[in-house]
C-alpha atoms as a PDB file:
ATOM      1  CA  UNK A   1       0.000   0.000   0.000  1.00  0.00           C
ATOM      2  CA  UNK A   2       1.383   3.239  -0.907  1.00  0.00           C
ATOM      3  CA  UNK A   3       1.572   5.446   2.282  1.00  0.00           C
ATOM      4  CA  UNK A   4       2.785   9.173   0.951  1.00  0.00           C
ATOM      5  CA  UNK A   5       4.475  11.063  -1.761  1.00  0.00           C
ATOM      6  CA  UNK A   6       8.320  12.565  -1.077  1.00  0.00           C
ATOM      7  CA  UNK A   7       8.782  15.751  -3.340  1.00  0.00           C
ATOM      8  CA  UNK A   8      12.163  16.889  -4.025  1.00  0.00           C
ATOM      9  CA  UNK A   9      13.115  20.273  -5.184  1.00  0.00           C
ATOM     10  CA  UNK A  10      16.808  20.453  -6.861  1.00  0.00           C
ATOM     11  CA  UNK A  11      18.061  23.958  -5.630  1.00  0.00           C
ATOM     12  CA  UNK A  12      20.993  25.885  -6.053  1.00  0.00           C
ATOM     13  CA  UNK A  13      20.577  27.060  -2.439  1.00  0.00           C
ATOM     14  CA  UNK A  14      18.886  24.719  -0.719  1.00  0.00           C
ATOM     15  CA  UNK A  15      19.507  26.357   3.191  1.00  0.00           C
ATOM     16  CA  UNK A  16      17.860  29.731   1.824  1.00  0.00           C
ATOM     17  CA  UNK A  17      14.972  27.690  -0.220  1.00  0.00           C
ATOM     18  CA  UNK A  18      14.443  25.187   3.302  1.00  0.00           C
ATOM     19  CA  UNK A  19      14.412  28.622   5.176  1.00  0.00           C
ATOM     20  CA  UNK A  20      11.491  30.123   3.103  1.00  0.00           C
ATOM     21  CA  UNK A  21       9.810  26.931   3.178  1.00  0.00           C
ATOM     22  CA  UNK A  22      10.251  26.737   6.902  1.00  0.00           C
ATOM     23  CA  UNK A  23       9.799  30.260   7.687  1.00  0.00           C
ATOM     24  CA  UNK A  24       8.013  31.963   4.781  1.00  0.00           C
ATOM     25  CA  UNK A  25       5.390  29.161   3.859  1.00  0.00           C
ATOM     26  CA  UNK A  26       5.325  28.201   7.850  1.00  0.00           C
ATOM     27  CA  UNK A  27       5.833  24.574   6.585  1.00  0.00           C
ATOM     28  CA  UNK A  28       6.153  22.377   9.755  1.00  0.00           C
ATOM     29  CA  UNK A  29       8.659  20.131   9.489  1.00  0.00           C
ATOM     30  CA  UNK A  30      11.042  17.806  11.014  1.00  0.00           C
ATOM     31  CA  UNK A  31      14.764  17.666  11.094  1.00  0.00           C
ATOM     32  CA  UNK A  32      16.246  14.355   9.539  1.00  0.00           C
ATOM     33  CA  UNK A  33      19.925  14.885  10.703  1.00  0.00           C
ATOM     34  CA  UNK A  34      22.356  17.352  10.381  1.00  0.00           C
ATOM     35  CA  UNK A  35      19.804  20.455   9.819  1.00  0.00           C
ATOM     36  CA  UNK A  36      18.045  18.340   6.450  1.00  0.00           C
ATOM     37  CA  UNK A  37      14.724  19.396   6.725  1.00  0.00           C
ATOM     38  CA  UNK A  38      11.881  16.847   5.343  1.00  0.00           C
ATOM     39  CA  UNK A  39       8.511  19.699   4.935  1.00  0.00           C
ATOM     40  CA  UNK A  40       4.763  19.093   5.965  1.00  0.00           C
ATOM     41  CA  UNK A  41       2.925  19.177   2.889  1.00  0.00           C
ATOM     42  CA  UNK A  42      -0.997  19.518   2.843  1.00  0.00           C
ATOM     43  CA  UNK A  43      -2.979  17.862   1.399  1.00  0.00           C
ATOM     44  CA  UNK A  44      -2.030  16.855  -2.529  1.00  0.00           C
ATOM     45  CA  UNK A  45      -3.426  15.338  -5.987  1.00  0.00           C
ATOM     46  CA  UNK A  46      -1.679  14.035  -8.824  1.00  0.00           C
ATOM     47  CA  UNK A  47      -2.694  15.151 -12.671  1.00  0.00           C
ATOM     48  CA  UNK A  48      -1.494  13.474 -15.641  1.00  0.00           C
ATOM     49  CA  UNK A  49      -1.164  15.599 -18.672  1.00  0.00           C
ATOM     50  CA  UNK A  50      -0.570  14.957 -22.079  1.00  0.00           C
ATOM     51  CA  UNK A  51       2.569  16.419 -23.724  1.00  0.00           C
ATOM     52  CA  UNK A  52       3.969  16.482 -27.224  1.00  0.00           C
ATOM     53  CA  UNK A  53       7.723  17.376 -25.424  1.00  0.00           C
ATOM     54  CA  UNK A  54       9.934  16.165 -22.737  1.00  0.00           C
ATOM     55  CA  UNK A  55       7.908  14.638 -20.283  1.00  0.00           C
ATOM     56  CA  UNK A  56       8.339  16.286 -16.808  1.00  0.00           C
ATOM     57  CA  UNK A  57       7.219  16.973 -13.539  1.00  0.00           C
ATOM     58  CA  UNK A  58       5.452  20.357 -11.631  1.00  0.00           C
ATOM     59  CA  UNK A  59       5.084  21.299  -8.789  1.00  0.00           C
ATOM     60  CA  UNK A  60       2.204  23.874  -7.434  1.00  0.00           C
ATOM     61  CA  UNK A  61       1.037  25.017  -4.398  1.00  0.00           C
ATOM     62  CA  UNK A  62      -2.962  25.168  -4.213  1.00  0.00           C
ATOM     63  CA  UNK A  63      -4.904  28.036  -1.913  1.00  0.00           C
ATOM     64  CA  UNK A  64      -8.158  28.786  -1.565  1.00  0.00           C
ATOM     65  CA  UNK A  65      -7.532  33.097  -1.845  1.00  0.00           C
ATOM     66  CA  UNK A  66      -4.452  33.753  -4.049  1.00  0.00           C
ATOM     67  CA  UNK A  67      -5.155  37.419  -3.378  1.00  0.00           C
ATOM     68  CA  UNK A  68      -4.813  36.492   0.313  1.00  0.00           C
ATOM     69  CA  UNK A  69      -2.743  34.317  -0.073  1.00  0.00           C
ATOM     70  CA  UNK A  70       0.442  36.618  -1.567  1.00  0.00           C
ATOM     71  CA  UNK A  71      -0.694  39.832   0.334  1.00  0.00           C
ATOM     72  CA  UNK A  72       0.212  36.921   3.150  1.00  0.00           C
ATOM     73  CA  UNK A  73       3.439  36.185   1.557  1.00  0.00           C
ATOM     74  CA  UNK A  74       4.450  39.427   0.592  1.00  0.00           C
ATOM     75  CA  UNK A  75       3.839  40.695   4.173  1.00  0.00           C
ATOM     76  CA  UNK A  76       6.723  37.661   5.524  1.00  0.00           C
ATOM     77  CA  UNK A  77       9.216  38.629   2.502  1.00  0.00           C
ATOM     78  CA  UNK A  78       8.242  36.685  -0.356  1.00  0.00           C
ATOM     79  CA  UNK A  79       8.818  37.887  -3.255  1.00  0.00           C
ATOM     80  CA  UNK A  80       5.699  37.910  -5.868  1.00  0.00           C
ATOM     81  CA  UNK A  81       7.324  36.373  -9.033  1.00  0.00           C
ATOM     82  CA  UNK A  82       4.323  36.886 -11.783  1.00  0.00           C
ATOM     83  CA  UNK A  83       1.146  38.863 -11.472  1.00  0.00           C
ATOM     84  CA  UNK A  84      -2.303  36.957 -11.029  1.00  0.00           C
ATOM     85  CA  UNK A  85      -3.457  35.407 -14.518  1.00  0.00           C
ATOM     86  CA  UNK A  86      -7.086  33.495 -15.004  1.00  0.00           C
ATOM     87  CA  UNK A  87      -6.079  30.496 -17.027  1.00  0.00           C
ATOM     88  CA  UNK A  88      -9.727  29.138 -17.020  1.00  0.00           C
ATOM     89  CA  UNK A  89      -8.565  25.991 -14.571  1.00  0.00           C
ATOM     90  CA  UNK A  90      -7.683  28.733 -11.876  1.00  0.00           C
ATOM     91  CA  UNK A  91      -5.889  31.743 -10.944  1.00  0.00           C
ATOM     92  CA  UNK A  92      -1.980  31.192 -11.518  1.00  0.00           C
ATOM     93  CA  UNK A  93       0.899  33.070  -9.897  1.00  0.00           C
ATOM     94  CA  UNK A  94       3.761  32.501  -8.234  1.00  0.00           C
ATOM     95  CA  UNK A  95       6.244  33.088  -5.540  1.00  0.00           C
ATOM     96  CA  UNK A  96      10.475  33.470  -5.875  1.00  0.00           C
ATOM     97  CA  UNK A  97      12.745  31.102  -3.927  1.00  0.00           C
ATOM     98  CA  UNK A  98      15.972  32.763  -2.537  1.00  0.00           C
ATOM     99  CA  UNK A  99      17.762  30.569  -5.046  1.00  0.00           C
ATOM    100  CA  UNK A 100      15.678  32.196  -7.551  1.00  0.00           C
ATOM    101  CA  UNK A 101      13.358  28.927  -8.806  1.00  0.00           C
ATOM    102  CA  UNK A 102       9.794  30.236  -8.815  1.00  0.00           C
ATOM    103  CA  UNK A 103       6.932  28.197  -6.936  1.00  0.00           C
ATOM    104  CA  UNK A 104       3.745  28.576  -8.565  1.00  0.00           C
ATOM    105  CA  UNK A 105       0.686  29.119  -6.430  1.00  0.00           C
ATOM    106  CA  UNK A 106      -2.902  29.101  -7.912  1.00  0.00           C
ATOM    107  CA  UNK A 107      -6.703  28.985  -6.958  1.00  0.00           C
ATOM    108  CA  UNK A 108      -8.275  26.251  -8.425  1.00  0.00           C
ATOM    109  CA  UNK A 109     -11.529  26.836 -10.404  1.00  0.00           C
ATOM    110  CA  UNK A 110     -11.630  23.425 -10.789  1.00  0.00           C
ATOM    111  CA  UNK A 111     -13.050  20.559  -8.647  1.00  0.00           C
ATOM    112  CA  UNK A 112      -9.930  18.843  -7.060  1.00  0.00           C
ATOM    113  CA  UNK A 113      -9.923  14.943  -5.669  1.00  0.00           C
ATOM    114  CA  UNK A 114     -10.191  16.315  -1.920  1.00  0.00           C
ATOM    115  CA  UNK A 115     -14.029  18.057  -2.831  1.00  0.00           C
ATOM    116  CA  UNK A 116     -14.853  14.436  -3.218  1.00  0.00           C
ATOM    117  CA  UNK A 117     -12.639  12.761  -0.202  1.00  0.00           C
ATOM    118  CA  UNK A 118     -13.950  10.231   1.753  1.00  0.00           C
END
């Protein structure tokens, strides 16, 4: 049975980026030795999309107020990496990580598995 999902984000700074995530995001956490940090995640659903390139993973971050939601962010330091766009599946935009990767944030307008969880 499977029990979880472990995400992994390749970083060029990965103290700064574990810092945001820890202080920035408020993404409890627990240390696995020598300061790595393994991250809380809520709650998460898996697409699969069809591509005509590379295949490849994403990772976003779901809210339920992205206006909230970065004034939030913004407030702790984050820096707001791309203004709010409808796409029609939900409200994109995205946050900087001190190593400079963006984290894209969005409110779905789409149902997601956990409107229908058990």
């Amino acid at each position: 049975m499977i029990s979880g999902a472990h995400v992994i984000l390749y970083t060029t700074d990965a103290e700064a980026d574990r810092a945001f995530l820890k202080d920035v995001l408020g993404f409890g956490h627990v240390d696995a030795g020598r300061g790595w940090l393994i991250f809380t995640l809520p709650p998460a659903e898996l697409a699969v999309h069809p591509t005509s390139g590379e295949p490849r993973h994403e990772l976003y971050l779901m809210c339920d107020d992205i206006a909230a939601m970065l004034r939030k962010l913004e407030a702790r330091g984050a820096e707001i990496s791309r203004s709010v766009t409808d796409q029609g599946w939900g409200l994109l935009s995205g946050v900087r990580l001190p190593s400079g990767a963006e984290l894209p944030l969005y409110e779905p307008r789409h149902p997601t598995a956990h409107d229908n969880s058990p």
